[in-house]
C-alpha atoms as a PDB file:
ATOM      1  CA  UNK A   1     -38.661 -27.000 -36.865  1.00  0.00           C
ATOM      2  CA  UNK A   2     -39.115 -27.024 -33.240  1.00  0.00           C
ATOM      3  CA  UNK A   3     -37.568 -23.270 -33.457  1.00  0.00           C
ATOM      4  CA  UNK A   4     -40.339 -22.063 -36.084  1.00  0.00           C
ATOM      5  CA  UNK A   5     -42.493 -23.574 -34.052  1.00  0.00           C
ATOM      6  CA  UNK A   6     -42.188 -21.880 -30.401  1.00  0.00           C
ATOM      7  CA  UNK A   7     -41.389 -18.228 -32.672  1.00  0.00           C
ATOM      8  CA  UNK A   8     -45.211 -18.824 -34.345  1.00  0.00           C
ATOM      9  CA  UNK A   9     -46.269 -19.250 -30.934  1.00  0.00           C
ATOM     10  CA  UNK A  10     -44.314 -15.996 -29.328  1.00  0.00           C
ATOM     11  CA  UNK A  11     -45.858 -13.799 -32.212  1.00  0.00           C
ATOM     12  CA  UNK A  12     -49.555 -15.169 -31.249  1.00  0.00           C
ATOM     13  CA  UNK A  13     -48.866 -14.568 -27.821  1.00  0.00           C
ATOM     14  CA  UNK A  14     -47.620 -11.076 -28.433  1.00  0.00           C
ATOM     15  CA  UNK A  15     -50.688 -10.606 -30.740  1.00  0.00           C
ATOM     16  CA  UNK A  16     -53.214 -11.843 -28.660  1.00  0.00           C
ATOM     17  CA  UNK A  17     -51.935  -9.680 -25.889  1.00  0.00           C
ATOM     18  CA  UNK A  18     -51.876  -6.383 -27.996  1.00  0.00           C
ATOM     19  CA  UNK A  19     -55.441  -7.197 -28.858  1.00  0.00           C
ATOM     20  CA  UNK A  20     -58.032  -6.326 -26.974  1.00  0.00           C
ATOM     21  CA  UNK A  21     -61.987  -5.906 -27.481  1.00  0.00           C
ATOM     22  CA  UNK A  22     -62.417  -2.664 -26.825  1.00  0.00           C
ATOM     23  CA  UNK A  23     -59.506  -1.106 -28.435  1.00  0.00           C
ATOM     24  CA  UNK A  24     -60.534  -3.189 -31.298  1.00  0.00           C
ATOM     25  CA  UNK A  25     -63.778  -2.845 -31.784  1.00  0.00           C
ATOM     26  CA  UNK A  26     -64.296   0.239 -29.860  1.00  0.00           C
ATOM     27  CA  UNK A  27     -63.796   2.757 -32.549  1.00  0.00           C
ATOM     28  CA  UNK A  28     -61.615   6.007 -32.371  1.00  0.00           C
ATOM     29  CA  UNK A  29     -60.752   6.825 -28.786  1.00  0.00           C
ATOM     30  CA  UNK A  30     -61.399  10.405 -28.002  1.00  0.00           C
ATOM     31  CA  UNK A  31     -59.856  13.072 -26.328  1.00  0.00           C
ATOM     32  CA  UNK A  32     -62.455  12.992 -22.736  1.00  0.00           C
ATOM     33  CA  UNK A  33     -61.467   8.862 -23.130  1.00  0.00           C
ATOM     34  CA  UNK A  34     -57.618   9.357 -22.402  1.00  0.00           C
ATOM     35  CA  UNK A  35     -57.456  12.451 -20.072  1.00  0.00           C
ATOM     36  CA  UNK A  36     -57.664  11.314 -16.567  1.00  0.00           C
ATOM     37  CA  UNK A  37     -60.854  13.218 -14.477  1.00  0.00           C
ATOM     38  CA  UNK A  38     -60.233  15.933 -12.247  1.00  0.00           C
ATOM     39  CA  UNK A  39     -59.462  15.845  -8.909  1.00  0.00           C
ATOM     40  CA  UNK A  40     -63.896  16.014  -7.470  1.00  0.00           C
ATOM     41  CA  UNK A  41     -65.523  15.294 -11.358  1.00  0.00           C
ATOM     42  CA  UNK A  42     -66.936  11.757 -11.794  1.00  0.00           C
ATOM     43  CA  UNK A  43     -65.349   9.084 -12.640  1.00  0.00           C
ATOM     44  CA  UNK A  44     -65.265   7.849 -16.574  1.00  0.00           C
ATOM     45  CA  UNK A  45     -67.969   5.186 -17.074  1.00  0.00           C
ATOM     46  CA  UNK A  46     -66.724   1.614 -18.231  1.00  0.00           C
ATOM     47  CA  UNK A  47     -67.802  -0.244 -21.214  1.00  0.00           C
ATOM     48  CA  UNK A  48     -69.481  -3.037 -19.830  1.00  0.00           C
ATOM     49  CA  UNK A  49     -69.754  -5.194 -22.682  1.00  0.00           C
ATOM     50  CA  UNK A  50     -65.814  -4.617 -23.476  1.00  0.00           C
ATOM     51  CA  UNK A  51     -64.437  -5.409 -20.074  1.00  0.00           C
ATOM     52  CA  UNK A  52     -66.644  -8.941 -19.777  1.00  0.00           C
ATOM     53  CA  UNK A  53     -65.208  -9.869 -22.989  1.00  0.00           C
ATOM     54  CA  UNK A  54     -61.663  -8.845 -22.021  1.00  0.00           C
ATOM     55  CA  UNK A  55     -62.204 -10.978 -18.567  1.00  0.00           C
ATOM     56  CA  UNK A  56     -63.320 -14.030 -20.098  1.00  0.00           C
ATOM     57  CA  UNK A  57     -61.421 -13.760 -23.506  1.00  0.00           C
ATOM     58  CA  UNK A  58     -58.069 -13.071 -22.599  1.00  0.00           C
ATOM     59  CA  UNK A  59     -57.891 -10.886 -19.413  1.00  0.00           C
ATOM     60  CA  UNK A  60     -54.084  -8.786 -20.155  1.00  0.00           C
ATOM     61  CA  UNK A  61     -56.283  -7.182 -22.632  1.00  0.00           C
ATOM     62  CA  UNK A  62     -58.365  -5.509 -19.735  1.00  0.00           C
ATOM     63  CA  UNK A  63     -55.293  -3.954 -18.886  1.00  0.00           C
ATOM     64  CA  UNK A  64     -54.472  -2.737 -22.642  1.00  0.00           C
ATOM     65  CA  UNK A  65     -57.785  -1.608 -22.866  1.00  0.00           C
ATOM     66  CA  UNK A  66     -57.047   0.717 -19.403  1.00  0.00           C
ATOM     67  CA  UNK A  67     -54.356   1.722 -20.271  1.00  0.00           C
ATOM     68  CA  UNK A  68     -55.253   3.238 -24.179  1.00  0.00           C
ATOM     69  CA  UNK A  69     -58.862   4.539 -22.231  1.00  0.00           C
ATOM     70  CA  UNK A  70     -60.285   2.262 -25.388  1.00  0.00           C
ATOM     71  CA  UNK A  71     -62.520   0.890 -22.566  1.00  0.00           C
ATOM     72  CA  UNK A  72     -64.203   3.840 -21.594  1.00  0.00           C
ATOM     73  CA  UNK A  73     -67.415   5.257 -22.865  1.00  0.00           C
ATOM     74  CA  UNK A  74     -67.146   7.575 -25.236  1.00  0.00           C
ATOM     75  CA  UNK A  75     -68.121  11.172 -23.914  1.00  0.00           C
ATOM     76  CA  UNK A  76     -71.441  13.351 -24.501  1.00  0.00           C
ATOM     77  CA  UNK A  77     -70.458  15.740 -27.622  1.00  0.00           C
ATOM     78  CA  UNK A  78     -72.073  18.670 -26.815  1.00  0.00           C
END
């Protein structure tokens, strides 16, 4: 029992870290989202809303969300 117990609790944990707000409710992550800017163009503007929620949710999903580009605004289309 004990056993079923802690491996419910590993597969939340695992789940919960995975997760993240703006990978999941962020939509389809684009192209401009992943590449990294060029060495003198701007840097990518942040999702506000998305990294509050990751800090006060469940911050490792800041870094999920950083490290997809989920939490980065979607660029112009032009």
């Amino acid at each position: 029992m004990k056993r079923k117990i802690m491996n419910v609790i590993g597969m939340l944990v695992i789940a919960a870290t995975l997760s993240s707000c703006a990978t999941v409710f962020g939509g389809a992550v684009s192209e401009c989202q992943r590449t990294k800017p060029a060495p003198g163009a701007p840097a990518r503007p942040v999702r506000a809303g998305a990294l509050i929620a990751d800090v006060l949710l469940f911050w490792p999903g800041a870094i999920v969300d950083f490290a997809t580009g989920a939490i980065y605004k979607p660029c112009d289309k032009k």
